[in-house]
Protein backbone atom coordinates (compact mmCIF):
# COMPACT_ATOMS: atom_id res chain seq x y z
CA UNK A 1 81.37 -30.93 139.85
CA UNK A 2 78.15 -29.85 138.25
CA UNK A 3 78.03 -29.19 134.59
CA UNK A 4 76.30 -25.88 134.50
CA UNK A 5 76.66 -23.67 131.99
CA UNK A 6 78.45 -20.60 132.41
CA UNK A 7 76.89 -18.20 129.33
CA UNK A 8 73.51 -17.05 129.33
CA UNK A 9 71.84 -15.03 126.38
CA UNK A 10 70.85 -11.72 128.86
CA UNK A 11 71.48 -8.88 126.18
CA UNK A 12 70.85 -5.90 128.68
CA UNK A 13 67.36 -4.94 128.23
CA UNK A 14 66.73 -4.02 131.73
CA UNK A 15 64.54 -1.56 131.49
CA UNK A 16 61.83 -3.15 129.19
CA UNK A 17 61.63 -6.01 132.27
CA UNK A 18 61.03 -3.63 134.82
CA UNK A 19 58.13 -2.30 132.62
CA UNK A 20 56.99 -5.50 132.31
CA UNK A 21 56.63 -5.98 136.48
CA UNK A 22 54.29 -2.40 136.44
CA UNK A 23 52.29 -3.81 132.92
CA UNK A 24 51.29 -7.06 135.09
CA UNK A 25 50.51 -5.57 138.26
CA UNK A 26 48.34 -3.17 136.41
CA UNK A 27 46.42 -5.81 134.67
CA UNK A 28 46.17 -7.85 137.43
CA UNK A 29 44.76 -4.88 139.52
CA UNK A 30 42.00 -4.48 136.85
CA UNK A 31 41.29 -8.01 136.31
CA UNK A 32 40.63 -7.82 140.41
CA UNK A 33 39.32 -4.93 140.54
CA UNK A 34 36.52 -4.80 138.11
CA UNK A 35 34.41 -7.66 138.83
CA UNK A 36 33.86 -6.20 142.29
CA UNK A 37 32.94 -2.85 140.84
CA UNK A 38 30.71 -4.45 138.60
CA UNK A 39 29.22 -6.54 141.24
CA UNK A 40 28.34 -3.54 143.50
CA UNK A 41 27.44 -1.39 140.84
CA UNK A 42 23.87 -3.28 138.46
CA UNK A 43 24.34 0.11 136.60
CA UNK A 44 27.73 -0.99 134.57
CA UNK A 45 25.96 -3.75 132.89
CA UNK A 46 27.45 -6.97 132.99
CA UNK A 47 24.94 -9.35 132.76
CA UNK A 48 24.75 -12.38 135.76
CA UNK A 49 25.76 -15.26 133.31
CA UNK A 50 29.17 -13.92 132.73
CA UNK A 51 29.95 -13.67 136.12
CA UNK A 52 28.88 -16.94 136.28
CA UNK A 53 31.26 -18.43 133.53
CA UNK A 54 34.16 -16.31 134.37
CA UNK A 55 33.64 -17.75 138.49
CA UNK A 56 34.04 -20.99 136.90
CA UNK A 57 36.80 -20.46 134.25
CA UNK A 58 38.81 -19.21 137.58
CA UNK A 59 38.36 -22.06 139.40
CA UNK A 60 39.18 -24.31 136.49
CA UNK A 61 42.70 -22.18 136.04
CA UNK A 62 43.45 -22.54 139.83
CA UNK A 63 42.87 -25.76 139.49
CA UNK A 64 44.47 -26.97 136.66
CA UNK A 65 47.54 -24.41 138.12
CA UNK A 66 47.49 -26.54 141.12
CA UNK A 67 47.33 -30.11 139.04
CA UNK A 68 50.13 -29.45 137.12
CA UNK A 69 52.00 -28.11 140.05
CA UNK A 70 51.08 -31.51 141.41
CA UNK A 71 52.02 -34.18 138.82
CA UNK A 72 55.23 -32.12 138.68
CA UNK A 73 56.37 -32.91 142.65
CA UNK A 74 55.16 -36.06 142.20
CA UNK A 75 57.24 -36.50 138.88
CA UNK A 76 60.76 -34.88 140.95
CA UNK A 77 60.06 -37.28 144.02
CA UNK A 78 59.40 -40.64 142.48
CA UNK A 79 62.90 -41.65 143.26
């Protein structure tokens, strides 16, 4: 038999999570989107050296993301 626990703290606030879905995909569209507006357009602005930094900030999150993700399997299958 497993010991799970069989009470959780969910106090009905449904609606406020399904907001929160629409609030991400939103700022993840924009965070997407705008860099390759930017990119195509030399009129917005943005000058070269931030596209430079955020290029690499990404890559460092993605791989950091992935490191962790890594060190965790490893962690669960060490036997």
């Amino acid at each position: 038999m497993s010991d799970c626990p069989t009470d959780n703290d969910f106090d009905g606030r449904m609606g406020i999570r399904i907001s929160a879905i629409f609030v991400i995909l939103v700022g993840s569209f924009l965070g997407t989107w705008f860099p390759v507006f930017a990119a195509r357009n030399p009129g917005v602005g943005v000058p070269s050296w931030a596209f430079f930094i955020a290029k690499y900030f990404g890559s460092g999150v993605i791989l950091a993301t992935a490191f962790i993700h890594v060190c965790h399997f490893l962690k669960m299958h060490d036997g």
